[in-house]
Protein backbone atom coordinates (compact mmCIF):
# COMPACT_ATOMS: atom_id res chain seq x y z
CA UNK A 1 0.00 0.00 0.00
CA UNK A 2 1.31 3.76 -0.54
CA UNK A 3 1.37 5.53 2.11
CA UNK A 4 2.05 8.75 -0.17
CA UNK A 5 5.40 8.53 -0.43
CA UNK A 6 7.82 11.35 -2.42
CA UNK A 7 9.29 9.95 -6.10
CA UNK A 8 12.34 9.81 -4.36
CA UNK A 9 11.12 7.70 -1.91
CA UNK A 10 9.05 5.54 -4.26
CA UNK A 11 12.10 5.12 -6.59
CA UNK A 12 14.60 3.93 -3.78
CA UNK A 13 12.13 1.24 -2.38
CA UNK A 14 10.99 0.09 -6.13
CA UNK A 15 14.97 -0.25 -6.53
CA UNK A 16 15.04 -2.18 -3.27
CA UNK A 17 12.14 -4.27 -4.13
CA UNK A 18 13.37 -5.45 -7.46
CA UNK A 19 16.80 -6.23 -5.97
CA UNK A 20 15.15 -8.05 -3.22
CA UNK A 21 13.15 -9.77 -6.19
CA UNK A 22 15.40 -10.74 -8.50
CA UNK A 23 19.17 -10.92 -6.37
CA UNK A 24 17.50 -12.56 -2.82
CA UNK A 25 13.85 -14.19 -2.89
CA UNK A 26 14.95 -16.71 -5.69
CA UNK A 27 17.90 -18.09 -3.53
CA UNK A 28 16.56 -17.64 -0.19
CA UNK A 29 15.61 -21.17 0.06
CA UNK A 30 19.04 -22.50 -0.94
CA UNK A 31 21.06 -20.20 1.29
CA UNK A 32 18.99 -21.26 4.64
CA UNK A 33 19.53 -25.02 3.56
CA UNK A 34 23.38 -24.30 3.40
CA UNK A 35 23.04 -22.23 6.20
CA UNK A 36 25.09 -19.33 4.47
CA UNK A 37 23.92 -16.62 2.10
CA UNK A 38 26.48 -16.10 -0.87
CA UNK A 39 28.78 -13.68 0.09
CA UNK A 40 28.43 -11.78 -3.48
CA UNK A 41 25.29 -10.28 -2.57
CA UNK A 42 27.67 -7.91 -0.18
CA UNK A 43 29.39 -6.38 -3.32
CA UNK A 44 25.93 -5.92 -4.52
CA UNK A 45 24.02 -4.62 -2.21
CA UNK A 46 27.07 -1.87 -1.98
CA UNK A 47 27.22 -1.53 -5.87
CA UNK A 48 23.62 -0.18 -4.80
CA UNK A 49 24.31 2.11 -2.58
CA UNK A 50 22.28 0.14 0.56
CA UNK A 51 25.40 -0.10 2.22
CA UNK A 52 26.13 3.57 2.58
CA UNK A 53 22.70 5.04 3.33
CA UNK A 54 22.43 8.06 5.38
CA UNK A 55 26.16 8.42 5.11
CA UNK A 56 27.39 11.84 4.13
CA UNK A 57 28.97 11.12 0.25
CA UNK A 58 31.94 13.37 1.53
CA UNK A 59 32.66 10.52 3.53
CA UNK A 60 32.07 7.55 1.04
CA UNK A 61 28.13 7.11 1.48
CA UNK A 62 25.25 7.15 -0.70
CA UNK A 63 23.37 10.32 1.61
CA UNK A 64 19.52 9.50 2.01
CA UNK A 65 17.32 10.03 4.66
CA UNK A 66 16.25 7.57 7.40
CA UNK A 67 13.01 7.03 5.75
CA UNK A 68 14.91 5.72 2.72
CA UNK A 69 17.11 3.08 4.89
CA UNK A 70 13.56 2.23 6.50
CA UNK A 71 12.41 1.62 3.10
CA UNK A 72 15.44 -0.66 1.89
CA UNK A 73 15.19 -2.55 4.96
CA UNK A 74 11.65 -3.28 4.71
CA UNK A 75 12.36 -4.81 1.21
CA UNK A 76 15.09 -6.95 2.67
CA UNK A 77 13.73 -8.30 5.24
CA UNK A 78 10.78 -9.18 2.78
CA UNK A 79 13.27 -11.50 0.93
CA UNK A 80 15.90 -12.43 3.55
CA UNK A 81 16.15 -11.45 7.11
CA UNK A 82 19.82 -12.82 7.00
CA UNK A 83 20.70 -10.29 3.81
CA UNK A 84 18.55 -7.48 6.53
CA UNK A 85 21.19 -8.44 8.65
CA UNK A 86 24.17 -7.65 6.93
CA UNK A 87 23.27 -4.24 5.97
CA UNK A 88 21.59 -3.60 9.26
CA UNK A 89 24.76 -3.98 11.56
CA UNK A 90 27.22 -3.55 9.25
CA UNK A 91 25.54 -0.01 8.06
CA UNK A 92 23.60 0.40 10.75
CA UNK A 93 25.37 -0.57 14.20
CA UNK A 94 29.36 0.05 13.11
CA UNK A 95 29.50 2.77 10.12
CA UNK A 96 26.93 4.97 11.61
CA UNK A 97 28.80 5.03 14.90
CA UNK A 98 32.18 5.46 12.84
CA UNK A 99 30.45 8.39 11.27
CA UNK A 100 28.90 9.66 14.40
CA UNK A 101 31.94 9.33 16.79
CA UNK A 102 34.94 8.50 14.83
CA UNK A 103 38.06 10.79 14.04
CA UNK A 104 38.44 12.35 10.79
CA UNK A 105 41.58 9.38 10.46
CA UNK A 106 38.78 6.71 11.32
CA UNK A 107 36.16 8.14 9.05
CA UNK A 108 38.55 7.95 6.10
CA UNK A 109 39.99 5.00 7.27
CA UNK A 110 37.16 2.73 7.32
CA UNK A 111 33.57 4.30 6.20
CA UNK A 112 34.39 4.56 2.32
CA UNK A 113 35.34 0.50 2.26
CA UNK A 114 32.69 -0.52 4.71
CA UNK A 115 29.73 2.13 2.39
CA UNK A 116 31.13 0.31 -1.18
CA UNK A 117 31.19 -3.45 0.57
CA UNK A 118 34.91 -4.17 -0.06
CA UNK A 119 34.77 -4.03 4.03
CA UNK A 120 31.68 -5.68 6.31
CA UNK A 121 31.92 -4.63 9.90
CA UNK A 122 30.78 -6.93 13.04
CA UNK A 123 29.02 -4.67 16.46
CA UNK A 124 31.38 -6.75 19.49
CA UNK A 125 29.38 -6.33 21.98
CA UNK A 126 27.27 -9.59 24.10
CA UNK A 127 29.52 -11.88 25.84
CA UNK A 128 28.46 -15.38 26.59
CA UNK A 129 27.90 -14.28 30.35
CA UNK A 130 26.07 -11.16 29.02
CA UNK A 131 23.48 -10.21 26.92
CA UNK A 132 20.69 -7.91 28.15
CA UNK A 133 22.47 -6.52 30.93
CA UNK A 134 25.71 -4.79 28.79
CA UNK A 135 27.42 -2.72 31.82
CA UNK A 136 28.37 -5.82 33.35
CA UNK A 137 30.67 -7.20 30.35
CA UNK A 138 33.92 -8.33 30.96
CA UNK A 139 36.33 -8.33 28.25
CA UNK A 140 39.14 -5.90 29.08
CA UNK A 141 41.06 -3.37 27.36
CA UNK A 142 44.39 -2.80 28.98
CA UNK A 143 46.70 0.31 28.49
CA UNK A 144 50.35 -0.34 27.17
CA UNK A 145 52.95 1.36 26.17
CA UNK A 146 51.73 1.94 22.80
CA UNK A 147 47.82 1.21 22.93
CA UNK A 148 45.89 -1.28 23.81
CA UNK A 149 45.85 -4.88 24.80
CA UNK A 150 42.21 -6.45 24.62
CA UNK A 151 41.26 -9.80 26.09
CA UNK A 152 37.88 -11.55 26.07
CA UNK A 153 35.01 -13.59 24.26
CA UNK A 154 31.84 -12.16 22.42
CA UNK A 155 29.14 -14.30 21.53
CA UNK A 156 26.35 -13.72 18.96
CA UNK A 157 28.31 -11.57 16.16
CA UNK A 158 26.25 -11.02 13.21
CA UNK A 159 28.88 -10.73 10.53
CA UNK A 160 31.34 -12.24 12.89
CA UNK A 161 33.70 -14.64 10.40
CA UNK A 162 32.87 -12.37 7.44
CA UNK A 163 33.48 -9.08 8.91
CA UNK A 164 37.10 -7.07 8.26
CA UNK A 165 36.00 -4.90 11.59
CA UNK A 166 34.87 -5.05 15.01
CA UNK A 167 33.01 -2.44 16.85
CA UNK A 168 34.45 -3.87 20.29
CA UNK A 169 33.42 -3.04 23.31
CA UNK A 170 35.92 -3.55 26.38
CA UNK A 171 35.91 -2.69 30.24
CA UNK A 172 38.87 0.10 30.61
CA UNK A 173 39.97 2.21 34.25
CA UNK A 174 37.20 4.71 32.96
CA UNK A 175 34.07 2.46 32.29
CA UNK A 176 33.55 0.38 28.61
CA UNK A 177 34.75 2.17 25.87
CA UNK A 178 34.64 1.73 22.35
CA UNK A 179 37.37 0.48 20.25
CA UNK A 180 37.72 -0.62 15.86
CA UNK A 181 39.83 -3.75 16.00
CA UNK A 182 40.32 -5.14 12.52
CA UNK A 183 39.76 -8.75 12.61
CA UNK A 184 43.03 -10.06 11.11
CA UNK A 185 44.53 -8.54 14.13
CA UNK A 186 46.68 -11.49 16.35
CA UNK A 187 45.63 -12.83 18.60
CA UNK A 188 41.83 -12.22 17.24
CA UNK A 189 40.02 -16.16 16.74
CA UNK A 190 36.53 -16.73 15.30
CA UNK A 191 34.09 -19.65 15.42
CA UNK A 192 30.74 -19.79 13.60
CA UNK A 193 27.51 -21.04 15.61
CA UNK A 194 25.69 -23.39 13.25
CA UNK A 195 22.47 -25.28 14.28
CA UNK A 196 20.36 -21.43 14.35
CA UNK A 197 16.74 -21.94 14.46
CA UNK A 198 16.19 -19.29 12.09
CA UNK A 199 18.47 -16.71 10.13
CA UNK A 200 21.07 -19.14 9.27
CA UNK A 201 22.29 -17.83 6.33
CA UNK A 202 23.44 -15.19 8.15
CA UNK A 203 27.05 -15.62 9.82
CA UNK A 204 26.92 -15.71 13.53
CA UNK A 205 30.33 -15.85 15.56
CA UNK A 206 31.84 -16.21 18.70
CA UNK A 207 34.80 -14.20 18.59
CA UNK A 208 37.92 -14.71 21.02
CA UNK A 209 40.69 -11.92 21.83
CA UNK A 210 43.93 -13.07 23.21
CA UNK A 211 45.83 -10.42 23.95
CA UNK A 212 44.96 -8.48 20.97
CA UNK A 213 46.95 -5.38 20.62
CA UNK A 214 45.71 -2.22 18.80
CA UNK A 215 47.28 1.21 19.04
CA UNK A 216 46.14 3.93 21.12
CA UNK A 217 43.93 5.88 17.86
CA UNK A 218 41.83 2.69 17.64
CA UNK A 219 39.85 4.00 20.33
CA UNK A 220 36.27 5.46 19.37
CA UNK A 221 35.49 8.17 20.96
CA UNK A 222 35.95 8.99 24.52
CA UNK A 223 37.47 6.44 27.06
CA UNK A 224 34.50 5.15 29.23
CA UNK A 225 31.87 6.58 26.91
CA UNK A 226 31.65 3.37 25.24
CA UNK A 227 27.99 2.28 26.46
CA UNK A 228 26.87 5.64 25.11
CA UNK A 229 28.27 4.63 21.37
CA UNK A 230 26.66 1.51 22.21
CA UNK A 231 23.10 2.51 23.33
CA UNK A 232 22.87 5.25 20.62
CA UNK A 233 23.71 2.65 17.83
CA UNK A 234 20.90 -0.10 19.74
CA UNK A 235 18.71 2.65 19.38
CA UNK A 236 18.72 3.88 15.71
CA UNK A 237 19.30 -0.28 14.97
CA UNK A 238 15.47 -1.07 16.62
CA UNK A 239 14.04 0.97 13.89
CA UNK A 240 15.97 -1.34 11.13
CA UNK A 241 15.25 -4.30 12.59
CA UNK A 242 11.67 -2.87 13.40
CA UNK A 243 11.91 -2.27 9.03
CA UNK A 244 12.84 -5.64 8.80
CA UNK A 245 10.39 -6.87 10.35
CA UNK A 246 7.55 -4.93 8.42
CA UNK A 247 9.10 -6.72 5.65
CA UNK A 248 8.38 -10.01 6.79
CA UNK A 249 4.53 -9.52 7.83
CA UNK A 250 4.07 -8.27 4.31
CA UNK A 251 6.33 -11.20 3.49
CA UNK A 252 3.61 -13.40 5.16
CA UNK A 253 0.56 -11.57 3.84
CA UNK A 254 1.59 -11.52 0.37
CA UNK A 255 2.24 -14.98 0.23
CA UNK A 256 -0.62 -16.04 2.60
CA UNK A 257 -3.49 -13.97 -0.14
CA UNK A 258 -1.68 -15.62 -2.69
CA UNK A 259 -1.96 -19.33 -1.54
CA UNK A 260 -5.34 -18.58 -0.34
CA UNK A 261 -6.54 -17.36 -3.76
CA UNK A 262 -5.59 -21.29 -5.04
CA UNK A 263 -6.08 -23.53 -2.40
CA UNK A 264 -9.55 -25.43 -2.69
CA UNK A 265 -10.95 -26.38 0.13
CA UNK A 266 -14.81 -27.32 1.15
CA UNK A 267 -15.72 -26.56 -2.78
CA UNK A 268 -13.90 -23.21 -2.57
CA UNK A 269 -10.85 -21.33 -2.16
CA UNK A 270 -9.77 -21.09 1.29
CA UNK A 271 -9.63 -17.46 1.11
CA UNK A 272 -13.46 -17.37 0.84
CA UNK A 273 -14.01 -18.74 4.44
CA UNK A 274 -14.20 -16.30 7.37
CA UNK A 275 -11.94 -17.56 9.29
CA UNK A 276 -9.10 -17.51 6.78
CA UNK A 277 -9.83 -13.46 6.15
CA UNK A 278 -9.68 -13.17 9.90
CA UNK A 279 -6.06 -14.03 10.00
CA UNK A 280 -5.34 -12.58 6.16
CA UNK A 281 -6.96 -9.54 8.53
CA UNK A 282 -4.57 -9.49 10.99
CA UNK A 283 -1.60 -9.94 9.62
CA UNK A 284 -2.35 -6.82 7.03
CA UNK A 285 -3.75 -4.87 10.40
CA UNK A 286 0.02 -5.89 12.04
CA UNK A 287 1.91 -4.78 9.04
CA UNK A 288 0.40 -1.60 8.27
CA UNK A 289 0.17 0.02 12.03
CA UNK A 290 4.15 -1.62 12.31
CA UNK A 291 4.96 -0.03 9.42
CA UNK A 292 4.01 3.58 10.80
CA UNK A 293 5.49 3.16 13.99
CA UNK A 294 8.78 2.37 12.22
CA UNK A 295 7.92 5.99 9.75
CA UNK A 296 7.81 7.52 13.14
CA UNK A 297 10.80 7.00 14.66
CA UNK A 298 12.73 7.61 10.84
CA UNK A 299 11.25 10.80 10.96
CA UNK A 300 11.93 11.89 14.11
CA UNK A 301 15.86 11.24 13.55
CA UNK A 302 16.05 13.52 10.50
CA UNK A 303 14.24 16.02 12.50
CA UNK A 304 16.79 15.61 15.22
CA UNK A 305 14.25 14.92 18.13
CA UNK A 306 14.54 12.72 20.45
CA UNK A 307 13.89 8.79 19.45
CA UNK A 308 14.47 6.31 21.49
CA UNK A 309 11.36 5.21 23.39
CA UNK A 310 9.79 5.65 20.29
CA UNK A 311 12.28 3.33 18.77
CA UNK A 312 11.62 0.98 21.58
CA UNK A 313 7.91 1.06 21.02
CA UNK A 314 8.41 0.27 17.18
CA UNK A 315 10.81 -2.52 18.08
CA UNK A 316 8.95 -4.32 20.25
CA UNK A 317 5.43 -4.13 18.20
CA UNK A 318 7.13 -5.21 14.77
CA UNK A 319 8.90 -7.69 16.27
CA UNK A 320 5.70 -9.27 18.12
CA UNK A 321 4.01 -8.60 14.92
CA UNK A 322 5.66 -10.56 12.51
CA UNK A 323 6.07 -13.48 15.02
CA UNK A 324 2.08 -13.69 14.71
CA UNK A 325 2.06 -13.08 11.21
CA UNK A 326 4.04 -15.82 10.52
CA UNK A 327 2.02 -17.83 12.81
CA UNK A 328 -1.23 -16.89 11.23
CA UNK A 329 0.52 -17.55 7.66
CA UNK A 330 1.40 -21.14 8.67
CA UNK A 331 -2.10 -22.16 9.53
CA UNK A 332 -3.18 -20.39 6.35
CA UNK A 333 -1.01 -22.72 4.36
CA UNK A 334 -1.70 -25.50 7.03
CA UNK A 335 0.08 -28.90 6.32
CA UNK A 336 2.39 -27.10 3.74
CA UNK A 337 3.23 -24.37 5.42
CA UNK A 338 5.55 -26.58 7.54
CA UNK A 339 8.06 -27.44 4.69
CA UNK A 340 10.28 -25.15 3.01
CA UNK A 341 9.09 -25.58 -0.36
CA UNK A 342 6.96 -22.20 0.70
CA UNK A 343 8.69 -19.15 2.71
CA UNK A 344 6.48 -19.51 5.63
CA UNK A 345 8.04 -21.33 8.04
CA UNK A 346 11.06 -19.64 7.38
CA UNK A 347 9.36 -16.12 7.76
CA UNK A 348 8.58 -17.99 11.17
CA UNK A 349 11.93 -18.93 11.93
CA UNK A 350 13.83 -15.85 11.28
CA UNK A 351 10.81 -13.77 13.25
CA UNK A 352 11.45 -15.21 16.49
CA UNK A 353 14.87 -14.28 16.80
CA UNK A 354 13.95 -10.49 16.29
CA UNK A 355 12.09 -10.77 20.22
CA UNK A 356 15.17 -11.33 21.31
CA UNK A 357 18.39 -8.98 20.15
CA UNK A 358 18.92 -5.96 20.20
CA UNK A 359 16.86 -5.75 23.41
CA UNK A 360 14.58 -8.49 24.30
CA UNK A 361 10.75 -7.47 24.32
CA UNK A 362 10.91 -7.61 28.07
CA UNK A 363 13.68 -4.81 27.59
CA UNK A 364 12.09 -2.72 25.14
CA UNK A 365 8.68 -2.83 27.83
CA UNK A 366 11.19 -1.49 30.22
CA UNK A 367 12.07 1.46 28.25
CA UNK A 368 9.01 2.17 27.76
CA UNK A 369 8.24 2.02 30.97
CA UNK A 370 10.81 4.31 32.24
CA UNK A 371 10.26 7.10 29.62
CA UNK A 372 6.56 6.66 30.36
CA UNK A 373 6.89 6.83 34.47
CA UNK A 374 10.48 8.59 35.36
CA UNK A 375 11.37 5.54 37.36
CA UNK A 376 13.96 2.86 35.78
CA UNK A 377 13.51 -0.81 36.85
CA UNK A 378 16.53 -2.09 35.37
């Protein structure tokens, strides 16, 4: 549906949607099998520019408006939540950040390669002893005579073996700070989880630092602001994966109308019992009302005003939503809908993860909760 968007607008999601069309929805099948998208569709999706939206071009980005990345990720996430993925932390969590609290050195160092896709960047920050509650991490940063020595695990690293850069986030005298550790550093090891429920053709690491020395300008920003870097990326990354998961409710109610429209059932097509248009219902209810809660928050960064409970809000209602719409669209296609020769059960797989990162729903509640009342419970 438009929702009376500028030609601009309209043009960069019709480009996303044909991408997502012709580069992603035709191989998504075969990727989740293998349990690893192919790693061309990085070059491409820079070649398009996806890769460097709402980066200054000055500073190797495509420009664009939040909106526009909203857009692209909404398209993605239609066709692959694992190709979402890619764009949305390596865009989203690490060259934003770069370009929000980097040096002029880092900037040129790093956003033009990770904007174009020769570079992919990783966001190091849950450890396998901590996930929601990110103050208490304990990988350390030490001082030395020249920079930094860095020692500890992180576990659950989108990107992790493909990336060429880590956003890391260490425990220095100050507090956690922020630090860009490229991953062929020594000392730097990386293991890919297999066995994922859903979004497996995305890579997902555990990454080890022994020791790992980096000198002293691979700091980001301020020493002990770290957690600030790190919240302030979390934030503007709940409206992508919010996009995302607009994407796959319309990924469930296209395909659900569809099916319905063929399947005979009772002397008629399935979509012609009640029952059937109640969930068809739903799911186009979800998408629509997660879809504008996502708009919000897009508009609201380019205006500069504050974002993040609304971020929060559209985070934790997309992400609820398209677990239900992918539950509605499974007992639309019944029987069939639990094989992967439709997208279903994969839309259903890779929307259950998105309750969880980047701030459970329990978390996002919390925020809530605390802009709404002045009190924090966490």
């Amino acid at each position: 549906m438009d929702l009376s968007l500028g030609d601009d607008h309209t043009a960069v999601r019709q480009l996303a949607a044909d991408f997502t069309d012709r580069e992603i929805i035709p191989y998504a099948r075969d990727w989740d099998r293998r349990e690893s998208v192919d790693t061309a569709i990085i070059g491409k999706l820079g070649e398009l520019g996806f890769l460097g939206l709402t980066i200054p071009e000055e500073l190797g980005g495509s420009g664009g408006d939040h909106l526009a990345y909203c857009l692209v990720m909404e398209e993605l996430g239609r066709g692959d939540s694992s190709v979402r993925g890619i764009v949305s932390v390596s865009l989203g969590l690490v060259a934003k950040s770069i370009a929000a609290y980097g040096t002029a050195a880092q900037k040129q160092a790093w956003l033009p390669g990770l904007c174009s896709g020769e570079l992919l960047g990783c966001f190091g920050l849950t450890e396998p002893e901590t996930g929601s509650d990110a103050g208490s991490l304990s990988t350390r940063a030490e001082s030395t005579s020249d920079g930094w020595s860095i020692s500890g695990s992180k576990m659950f690293i989108t990107n992790g073996t493909w990336a060429d850069l880590v956003l890391l986030f260490a425990r220095t005298p100050e507090g956690v700070s922020a630090f860009l550790v490229p991953t062929d550093s020594a000392g730097l090891t990386r293991r890919e989880i297999h066995g994922k429920l859903g979004l497996r053709g995305q890579a997902t690491a555990e990454l080890n630092f022994d020791g790992v020395r980096v000198p002293r300008d691979a700091l980001l920003g301020e020493p002990g602001r770290g957690l600030k870097v790190a919240m302030s990326a979390l934030a503007k990354g709940r409206m992508s994966l919010a996009a995302g998961c607009v994407g796959i409710a319309r990924g469930c109610l296209e395909s659900s109308l569809v099916y319905a429209k063929q399947r005979v059932q009772f002397g008629k097509p399935i979509a012609g019992h009640q029952l059937v248009q109640q969930m068809i219902a739903e799911m186009a209810v979800d998408a629509d009302a997660a879809r504008l809660l996502v708009w919000r928050v897009a508009d609201r960064i380019d205006r500069g005003e504050p974002f993040e409970t609304e971020a929060a809000m559209a985070k934790l209602f997309a992400s609820e939503a398209a677990v239900r719409a992918a539950n509605n669209a499974l007992q639309v296609f019944g029987g069939y809908g639990y094989i992967d020769e439709y997208p279903v059960e994969k839309y259903l797989r890779d929307a259950r993860v998105t309750t969880l990162y980047e701030g459970t729903s329990q978390i996002q509640q919390l925020i809530i909760g605390r802009a709404l009342t002045g009190v924090s419970a966490f």
